[in-house]
Protein backbone atom coordinates (compact mmCIF):
# COMPACT_ATOMS: atom_id res chain seq x y z
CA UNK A 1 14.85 48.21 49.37
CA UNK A 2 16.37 49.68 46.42
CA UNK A 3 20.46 50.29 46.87
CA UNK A 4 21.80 52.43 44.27
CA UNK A 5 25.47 51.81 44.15
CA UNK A 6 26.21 55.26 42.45
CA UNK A 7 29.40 56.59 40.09
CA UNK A 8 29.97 60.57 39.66
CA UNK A 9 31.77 60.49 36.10
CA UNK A 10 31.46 58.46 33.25
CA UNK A 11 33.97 55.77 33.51
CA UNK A 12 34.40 56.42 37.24
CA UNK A 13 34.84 53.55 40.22
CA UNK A 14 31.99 53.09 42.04
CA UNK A 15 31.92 56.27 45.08
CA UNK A 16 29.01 56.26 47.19
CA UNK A 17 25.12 55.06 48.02
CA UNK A 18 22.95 57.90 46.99
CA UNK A 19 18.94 57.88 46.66
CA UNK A 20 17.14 60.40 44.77
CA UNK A 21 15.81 63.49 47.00
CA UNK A 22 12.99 63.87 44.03
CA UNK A 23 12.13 62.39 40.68
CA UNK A 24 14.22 62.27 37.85
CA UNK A 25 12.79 64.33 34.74
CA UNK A 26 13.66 63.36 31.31
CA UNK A 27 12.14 65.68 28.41
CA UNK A 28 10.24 63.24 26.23
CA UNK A 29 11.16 64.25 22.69
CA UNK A 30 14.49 62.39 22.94
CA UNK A 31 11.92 59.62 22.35
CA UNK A 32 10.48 61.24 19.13
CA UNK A 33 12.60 64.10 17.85
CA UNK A 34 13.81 63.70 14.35
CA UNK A 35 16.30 66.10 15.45
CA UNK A 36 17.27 63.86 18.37
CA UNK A 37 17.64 60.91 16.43
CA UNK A 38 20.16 62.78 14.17
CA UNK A 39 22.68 63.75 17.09
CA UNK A 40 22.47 59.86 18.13
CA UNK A 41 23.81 59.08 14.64
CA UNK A 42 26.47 61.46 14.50
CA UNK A 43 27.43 61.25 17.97
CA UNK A 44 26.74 58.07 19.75
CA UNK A 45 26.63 55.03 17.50
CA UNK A 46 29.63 55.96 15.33
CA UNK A 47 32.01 55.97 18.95
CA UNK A 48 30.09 53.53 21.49
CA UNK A 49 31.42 50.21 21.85
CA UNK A 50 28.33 48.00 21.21
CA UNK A 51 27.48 44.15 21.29
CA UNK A 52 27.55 43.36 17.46
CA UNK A 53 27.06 39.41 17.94
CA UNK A 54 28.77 36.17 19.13
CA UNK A 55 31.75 34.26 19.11
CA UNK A 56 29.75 31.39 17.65
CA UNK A 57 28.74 33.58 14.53
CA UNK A 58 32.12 33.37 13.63
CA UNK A 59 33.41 30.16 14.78
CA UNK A 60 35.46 28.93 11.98
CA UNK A 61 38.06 30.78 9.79
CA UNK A 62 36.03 32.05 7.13
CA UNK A 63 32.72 32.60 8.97
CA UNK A 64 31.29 36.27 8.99
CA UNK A 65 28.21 38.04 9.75
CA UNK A 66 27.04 41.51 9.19
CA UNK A 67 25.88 43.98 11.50
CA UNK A 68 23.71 47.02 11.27
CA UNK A 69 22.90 49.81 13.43
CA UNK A 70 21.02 52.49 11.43
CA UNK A 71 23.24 53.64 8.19
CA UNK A 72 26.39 52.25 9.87
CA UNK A 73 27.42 48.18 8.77
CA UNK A 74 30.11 46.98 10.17
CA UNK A 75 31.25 42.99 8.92
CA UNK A 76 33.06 40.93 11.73
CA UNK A 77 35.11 38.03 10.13
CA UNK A 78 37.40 34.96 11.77
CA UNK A 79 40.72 35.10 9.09
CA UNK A 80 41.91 32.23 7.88
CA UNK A 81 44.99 32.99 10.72
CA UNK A 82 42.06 32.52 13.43
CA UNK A 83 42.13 36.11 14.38
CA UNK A 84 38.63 38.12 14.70
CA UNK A 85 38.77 41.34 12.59
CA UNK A 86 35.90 43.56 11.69
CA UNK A 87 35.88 46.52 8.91
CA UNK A 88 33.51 48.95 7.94
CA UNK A 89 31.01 47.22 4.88
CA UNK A 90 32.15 49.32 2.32
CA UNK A 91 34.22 49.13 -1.04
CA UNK A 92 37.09 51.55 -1.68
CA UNK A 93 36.18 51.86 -5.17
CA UNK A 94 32.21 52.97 -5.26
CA UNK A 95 31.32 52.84 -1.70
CA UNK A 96 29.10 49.59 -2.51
CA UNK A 97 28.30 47.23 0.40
CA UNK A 98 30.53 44.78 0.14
CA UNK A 99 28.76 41.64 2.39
CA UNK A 100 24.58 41.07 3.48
CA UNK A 101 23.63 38.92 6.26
CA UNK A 102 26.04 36.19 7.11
CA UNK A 103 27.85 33.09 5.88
CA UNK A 104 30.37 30.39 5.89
CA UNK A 105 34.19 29.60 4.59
CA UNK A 106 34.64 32.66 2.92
CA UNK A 107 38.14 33.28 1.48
CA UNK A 108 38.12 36.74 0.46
CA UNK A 109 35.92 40.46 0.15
CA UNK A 110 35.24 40.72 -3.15
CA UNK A 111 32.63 43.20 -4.15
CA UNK A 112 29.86 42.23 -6.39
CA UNK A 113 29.32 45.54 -8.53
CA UNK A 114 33.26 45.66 -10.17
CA UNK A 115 34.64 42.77 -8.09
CA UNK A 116 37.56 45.28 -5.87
CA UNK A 117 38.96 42.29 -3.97
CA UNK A 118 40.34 42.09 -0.35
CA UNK A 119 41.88 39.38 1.89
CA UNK A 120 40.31 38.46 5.22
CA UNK A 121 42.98 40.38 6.82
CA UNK A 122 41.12 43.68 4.94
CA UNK A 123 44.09 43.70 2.09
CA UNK A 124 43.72 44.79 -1.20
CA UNK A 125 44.45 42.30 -3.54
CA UNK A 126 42.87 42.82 -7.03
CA UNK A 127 41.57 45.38 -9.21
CA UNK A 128 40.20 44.89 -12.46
CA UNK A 129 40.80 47.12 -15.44
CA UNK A 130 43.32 48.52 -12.98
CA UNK A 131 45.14 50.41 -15.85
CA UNK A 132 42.39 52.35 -15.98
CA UNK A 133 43.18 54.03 -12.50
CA UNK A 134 46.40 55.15 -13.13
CA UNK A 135 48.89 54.71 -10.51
CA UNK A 136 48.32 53.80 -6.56
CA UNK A 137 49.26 51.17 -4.20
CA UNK A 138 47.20 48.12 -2.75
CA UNK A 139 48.63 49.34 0.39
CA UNK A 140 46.24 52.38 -0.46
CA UNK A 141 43.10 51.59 0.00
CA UNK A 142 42.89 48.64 2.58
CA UNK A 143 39.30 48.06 4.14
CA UNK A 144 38.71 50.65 6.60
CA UNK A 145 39.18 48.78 10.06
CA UNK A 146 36.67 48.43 12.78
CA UNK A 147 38.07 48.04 16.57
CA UNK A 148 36.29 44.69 17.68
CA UNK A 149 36.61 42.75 20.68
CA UNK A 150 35.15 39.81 22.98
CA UNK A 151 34.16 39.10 26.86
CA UNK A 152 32.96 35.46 27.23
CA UNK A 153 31.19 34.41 24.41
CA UNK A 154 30.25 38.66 23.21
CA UNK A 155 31.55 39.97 20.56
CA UNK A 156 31.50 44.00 20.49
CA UNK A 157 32.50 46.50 17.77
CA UNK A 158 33.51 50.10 17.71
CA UNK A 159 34.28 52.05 14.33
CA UNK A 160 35.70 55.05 16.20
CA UNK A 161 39.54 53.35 16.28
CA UNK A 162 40.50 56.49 18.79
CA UNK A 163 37.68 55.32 21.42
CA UNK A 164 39.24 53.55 24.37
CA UNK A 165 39.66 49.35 24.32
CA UNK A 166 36.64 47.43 25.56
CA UNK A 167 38.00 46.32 28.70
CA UNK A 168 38.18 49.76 29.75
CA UNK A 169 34.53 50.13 28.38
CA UNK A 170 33.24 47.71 29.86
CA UNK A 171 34.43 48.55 33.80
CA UNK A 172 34.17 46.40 36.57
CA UNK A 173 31.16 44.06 34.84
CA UNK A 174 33.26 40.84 33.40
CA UNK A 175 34.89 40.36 36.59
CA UNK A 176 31.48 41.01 38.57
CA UNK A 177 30.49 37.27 38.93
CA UNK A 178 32.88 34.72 37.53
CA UNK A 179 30.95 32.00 38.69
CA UNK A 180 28.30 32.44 36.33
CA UNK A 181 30.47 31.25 33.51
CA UNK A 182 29.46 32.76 30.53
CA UNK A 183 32.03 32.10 28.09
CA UNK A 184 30.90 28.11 28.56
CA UNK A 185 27.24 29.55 26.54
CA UNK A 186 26.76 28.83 22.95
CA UNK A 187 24.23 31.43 21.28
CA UNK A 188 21.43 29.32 19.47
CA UNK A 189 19.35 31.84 18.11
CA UNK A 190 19.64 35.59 17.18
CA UNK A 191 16.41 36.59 16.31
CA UNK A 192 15.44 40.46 14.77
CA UNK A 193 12.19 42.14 15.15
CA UNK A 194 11.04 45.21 13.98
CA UNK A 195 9.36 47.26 16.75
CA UNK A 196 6.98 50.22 16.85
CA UNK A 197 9.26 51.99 19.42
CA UNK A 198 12.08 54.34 19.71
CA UNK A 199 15.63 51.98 20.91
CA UNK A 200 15.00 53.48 23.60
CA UNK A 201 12.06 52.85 24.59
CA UNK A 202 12.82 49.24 24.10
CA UNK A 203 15.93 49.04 26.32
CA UNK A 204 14.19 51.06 29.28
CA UNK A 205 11.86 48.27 29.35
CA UNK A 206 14.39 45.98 29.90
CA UNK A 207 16.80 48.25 32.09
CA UNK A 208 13.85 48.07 35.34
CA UNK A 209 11.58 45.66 36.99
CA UNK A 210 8.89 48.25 38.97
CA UNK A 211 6.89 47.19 35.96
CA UNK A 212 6.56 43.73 37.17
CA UNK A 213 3.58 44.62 39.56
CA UNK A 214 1.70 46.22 36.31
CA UNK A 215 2.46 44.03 33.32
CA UNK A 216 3.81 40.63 34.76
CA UNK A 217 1.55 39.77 37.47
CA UNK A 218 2.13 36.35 37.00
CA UNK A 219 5.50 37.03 38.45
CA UNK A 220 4.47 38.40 41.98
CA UNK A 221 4.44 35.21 43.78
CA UNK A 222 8.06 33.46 42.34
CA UNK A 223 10.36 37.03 42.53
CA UNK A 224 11.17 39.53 45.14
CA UNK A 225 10.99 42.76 42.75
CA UNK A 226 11.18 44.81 46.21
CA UNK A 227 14.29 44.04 47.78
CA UNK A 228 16.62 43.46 44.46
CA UNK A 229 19.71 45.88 44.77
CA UNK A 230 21.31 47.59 41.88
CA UNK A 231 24.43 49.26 41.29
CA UNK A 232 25.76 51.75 38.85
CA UNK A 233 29.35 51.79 37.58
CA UNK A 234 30.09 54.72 35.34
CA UNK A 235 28.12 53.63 32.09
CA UNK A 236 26.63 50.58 33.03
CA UNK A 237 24.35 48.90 35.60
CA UNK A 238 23.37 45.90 37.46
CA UNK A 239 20.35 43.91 39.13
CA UNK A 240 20.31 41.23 41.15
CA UNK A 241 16.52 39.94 41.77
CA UNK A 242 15.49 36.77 43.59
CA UNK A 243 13.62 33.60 42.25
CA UNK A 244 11.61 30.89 43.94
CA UNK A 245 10.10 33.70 46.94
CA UNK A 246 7.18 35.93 46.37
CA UNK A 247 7.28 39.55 45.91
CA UNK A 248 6.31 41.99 49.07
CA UNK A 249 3.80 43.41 46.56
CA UNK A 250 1.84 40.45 48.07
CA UNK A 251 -0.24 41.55 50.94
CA UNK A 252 -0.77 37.98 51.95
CA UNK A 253 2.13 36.62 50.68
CA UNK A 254 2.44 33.31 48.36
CA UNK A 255 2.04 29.51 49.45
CA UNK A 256 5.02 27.13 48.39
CA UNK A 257 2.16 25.84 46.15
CA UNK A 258 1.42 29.57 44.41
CA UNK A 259 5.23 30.64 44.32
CA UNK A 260 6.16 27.40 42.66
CA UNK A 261 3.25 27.33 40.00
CA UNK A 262 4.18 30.59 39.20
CA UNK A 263 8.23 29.51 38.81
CA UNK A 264 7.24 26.75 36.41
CA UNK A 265 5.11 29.12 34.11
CA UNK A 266 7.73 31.73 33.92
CA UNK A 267 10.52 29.54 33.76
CA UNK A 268 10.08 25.86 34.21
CA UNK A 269 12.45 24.92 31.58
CA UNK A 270 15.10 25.14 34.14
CA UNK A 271 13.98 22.40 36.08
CA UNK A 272 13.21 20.34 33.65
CA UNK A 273 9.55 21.51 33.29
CA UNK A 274 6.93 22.60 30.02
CA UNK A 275 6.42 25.67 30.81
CA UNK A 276 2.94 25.34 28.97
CA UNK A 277 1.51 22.37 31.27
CA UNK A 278 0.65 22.41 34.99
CA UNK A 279 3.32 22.42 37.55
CA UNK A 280 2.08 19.77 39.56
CA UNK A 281 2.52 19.41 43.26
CA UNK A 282 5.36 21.04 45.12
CA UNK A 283 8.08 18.49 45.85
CA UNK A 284 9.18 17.23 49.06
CA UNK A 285 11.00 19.97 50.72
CA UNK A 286 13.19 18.40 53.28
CA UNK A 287 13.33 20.10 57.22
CA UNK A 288 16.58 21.87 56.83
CA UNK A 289 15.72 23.50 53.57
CA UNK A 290 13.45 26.18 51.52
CA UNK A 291 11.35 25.92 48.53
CA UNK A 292 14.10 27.81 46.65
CA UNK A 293 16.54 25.14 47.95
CA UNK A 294 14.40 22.69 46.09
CA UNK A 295 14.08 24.84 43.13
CA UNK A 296 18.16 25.20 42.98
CA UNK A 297 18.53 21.00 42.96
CA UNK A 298 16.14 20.92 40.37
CA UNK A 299 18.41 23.38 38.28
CA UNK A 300 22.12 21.28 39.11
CA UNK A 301 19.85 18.30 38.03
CA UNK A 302 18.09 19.75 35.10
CA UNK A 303 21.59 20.99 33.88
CA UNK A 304 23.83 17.90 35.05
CA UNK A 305 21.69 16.50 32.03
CA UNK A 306 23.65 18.04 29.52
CA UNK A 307 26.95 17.72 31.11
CA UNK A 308 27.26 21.16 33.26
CA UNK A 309 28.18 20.81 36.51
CA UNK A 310 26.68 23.49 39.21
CA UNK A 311 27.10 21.45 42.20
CA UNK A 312 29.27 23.88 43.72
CA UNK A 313 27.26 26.93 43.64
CA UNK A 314 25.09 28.15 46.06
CA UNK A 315 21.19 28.11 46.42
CA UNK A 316 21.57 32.42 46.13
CA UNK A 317 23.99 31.76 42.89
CA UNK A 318 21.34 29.81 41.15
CA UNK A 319 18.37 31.48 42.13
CA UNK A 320 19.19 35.21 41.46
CA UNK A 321 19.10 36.76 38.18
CA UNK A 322 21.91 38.95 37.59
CA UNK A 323 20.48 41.30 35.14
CA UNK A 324 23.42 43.57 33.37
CA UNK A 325 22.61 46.62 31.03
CA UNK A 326 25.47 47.75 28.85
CA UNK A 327 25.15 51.64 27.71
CA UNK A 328 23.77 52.07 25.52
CA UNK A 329 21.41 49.22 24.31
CA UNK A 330 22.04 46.02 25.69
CA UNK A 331 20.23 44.11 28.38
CA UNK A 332 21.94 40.65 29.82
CA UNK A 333 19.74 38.29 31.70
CA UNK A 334 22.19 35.70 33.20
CA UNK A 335 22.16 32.89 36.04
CA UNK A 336 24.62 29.71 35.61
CA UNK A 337 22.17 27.94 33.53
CA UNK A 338 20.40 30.81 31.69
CA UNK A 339 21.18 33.53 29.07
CA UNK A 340 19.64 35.68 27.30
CA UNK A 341 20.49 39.07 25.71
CA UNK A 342 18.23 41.74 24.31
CA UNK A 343 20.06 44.44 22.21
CA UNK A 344 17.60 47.47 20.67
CA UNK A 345 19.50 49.03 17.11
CA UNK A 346 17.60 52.34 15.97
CA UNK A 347 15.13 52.07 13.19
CA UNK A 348 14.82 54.23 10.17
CA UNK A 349 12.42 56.79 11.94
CA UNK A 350 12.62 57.68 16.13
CA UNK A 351 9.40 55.73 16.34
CA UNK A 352 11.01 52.31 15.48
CA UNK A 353 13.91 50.15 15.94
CA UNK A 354 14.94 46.61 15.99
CA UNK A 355 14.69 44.19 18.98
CA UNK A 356 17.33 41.82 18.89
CA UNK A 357 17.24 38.53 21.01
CA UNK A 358 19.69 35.92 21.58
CA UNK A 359 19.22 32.40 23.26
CA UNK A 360 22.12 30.66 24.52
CA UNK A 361 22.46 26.96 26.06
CA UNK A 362 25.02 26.27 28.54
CA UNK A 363 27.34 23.39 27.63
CA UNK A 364 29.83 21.03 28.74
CA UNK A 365 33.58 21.36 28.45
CA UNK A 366 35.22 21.12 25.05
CA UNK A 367 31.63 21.51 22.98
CA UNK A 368 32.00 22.91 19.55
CA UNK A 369 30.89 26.17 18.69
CA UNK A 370 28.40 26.43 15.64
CA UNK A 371 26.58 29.35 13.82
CA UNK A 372 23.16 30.26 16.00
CA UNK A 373 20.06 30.19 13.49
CA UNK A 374 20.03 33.96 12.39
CA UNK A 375 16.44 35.26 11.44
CA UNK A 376 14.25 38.49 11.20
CA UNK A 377 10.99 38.09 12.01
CA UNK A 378 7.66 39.74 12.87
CA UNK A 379 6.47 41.05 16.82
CA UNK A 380 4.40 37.95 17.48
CA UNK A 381 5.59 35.44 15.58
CA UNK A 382 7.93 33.16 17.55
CA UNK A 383 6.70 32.72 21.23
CA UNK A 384 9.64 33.82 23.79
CA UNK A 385 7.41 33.18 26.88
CA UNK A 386 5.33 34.76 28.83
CA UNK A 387 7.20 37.73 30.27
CA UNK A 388 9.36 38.81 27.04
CA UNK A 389 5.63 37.91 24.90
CA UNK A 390 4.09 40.72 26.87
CA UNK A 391 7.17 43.01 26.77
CA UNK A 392 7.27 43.26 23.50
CA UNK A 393 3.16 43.22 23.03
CA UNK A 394 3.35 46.61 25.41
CA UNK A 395 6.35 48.49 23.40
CA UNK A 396 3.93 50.12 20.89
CA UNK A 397 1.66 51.19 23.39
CA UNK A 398 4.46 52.93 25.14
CA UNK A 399 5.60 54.71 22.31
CA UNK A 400 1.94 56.00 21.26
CA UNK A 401 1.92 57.63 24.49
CA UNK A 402 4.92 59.76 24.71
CA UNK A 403 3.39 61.59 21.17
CA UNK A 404 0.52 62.86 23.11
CA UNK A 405 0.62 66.94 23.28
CA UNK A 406 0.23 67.24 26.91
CA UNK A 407 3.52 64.31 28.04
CA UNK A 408 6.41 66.39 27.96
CA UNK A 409 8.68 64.66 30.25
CA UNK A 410 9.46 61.43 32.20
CA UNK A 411 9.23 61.17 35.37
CA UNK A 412 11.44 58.31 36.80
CA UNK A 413 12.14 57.26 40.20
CA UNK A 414 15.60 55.54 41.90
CA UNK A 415 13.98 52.70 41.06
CA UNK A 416 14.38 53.19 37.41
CA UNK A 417 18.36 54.43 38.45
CA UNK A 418 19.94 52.54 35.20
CA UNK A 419 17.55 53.95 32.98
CA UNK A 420 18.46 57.51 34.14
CA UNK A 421 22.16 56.31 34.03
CA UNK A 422 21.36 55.43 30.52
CA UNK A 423 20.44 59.65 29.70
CA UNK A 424 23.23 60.55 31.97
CA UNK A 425 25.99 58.92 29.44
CA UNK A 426 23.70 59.85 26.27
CA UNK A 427 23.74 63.91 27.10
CA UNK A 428 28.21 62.69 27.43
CA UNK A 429 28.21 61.21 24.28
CA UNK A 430 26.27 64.17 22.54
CA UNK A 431 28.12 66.75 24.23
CA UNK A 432 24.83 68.38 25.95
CA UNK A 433 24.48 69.46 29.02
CA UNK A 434 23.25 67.56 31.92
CA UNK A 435 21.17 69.88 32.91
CA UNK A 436 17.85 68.63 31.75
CA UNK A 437 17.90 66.07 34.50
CA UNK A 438 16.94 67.52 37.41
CA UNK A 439 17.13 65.48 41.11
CA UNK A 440 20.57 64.42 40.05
């Protein structure tokens, strides 16, 4: 069963349970079109709140990183007065980019074409040859600000200083499961790939799971991608999918044996398990209990390792993914011991864009933050498992497809609700009409 928890305007409380009377069409040149592509830029990413990074990028006054979406770069700084601040990368004087990438115990903005200088707190503070200019006043030309903000360990930015605050943004999802704690996750790695695919495409693939009966097999006998219910708020949308119990897809079902090989190969890790290596026999499971009981001690063990405690939560809690997708292009996979977030940023044509990923540990009360390991790399090249490893293997595929002459529109069912919520807020944002999706 599919429950689609369903919000009328954008920004809206959640109203009614609705299921689509017929498919949802979406033309298929806002996949390809140039033109397309153009009204994102001017419309969307310029006023959309969006998940720029981490609170451990910029864990220490002085830390920084940079952060690109298309032509926009916006730098997020900690000032030496411990507040986060973020400004549009640009010098006053010439328009050059003032930072690239990231770094550590930085003091001050100084550009490095005619060295305009600016505090932390975006300040003007020197100008050389500053005769030369005539008369003005620091107070002038400050950096141009950025709004930024944080839930749990997220850090989001929005250069449009008249949009709303990100709590408002953000609706009813920080307060939607406490109990997962994410602000206790430290981001490890935030890894960049360039993909053959519009952003898109990329974040649709990550905003549904009626794929998992075509391109992750594997999965069938450890998840239940049948009866998983999702919910809409106004921009954004949920999943919650079950672990450790095989999928209805199954005509015969899965023995304990099947549904807990499968668990180890897609995510042994969490109990303490190569996922690489046999799973070995299925332990004990005691009279009272189910295999996914058995599973959810392995997790409180596995994390009770590295001092997080999840002896309180329920069997349910541990064992279902709570899968969030934040309009427009962010995808959080969360349970109390696992996160990971996949962000898509437009590329520098509609048929490609870059896949970000970041890895987060769990970790005990009091732990230091420190930067994550920051790289770009090539599809391929670092092996995220065997779900995301065929995700991203299908992507260019995908986007081959929807150039073909004859594929003029998608046709998406209630299953695929938070991708359709996705076009819903996009024809908002570019002030279209919504008229191009039909069965809504």
């Amino acid at each position: 069963m599919i429950e689609v928890t369903e919000t009328a305007p954008v920004g809206s409380t959640i109203a009614s349970v609705t299921r689509a009377s017929e498919p949802f069409r979406i033309p298929s040149a806002r996949y390809i079109s140039t033109e397309w592509a153009e009204l994102e830029s001017d419309r969307l990413w310029p006023h959309v709140w969006q998940m720029a990074g981490t609170v451990d990028h910029v864990a220490e006054p002085g830390d920084w990183f940079e952060y690109q979406v298309g032509w926009l770069s916006v730098v997020v700084v900690r000032g030496d007065d411990g507040a986060l601040r973020a400004f549009q990368n640009v010098c006053r004087h010439r328009g050059n980019s003032l930072v690239c990438g990231e770094g550590r115990s930085m003091s001050e903005l100084r550009c490095g074409y005619h060295r305009w200088c600016w505090d932390l707190q975006g300040t003007l503070k020197e100008v050389p040859s500053r005769r030369g200019f005539g008369a003005f006043r620091n107070d002038e030309l400050p950096l141009i600000p950025v709004q930024v903000g944080t839930w749990g360990p997220f850090v989001f930015v929005n250069l449009d200083l008249g949009a709303e605050p990100l709590d408002a943004f953000l609706e009813g999802v920080p307060t939607d499961a406490p109990w997962l704690g994410l602000a206790d996750f430290h981001c490890t790695y935030d890894v960049a790939i360039p993909m053959p695919c519009n952003w898109k495409t990329l974040i649709d693939g990550f905003s549904e799971t009626y794929h998992v009966q075509g391109l992750h097999r594997e999965m069938l006998p450890m998840t239940d991608d049948v009866n998983s219910p999702q919910r809409l708020w106004g921009r954004h949308g949920k999943l919650e999918q079950p672990y450790g119990v095989a999928s209805p897809r199954l005509r015969d079902g899965a023995s304990d044996q099947e549904i807990f090989d499968a668990f180890v190969a897609v995510m042994g890790t969490r109990i303490g398990k190569p996922t690489t290596e046999p799973a070995g026999p299925v332990p004990a499971i005691g009279v009272d209990a189910t295999l996914r009981d058995v599973l959810a001690d392995g997790v409180r063990a596995t994390a009770a390792h590295v001092g997080v405690d999840l002896a309180d939560l329920a069997t349910d809690q541990l064992m279902n993914m709570q899968q969030y997708n934040l309009f427009p292009n962010t995808t959080i996979v969360a349970f109390p011991d696992l996160l990971q977030v996949v962000k898509s940023r437009p590329g520098p044509t509609p048929d490609e864009c870059f896949m970000d990923m970041l890895v987060f540990e769990r970790r005990g009360p009091g732990t230091s933050r420190t930067p994550p390991t920051r790289v770009t790399v090539e599809p391929g090249a670092i092996d995220f498992g065997m779900v995301i490893n065929q995700d991203i293997d299908a992507l260019g595929r995908i986007q081959r497809g929807l150039h073909q002459p004859g594929f003029t529109e998608l046709m998406l069912s209630g299953e695929e609700c938070r991708i359709v919520n996705l076009h819903r807020n996009l024809e908002h944002y570019l002030g279209i009409t919504p008229s191009e999706i039909r069965g809504g």
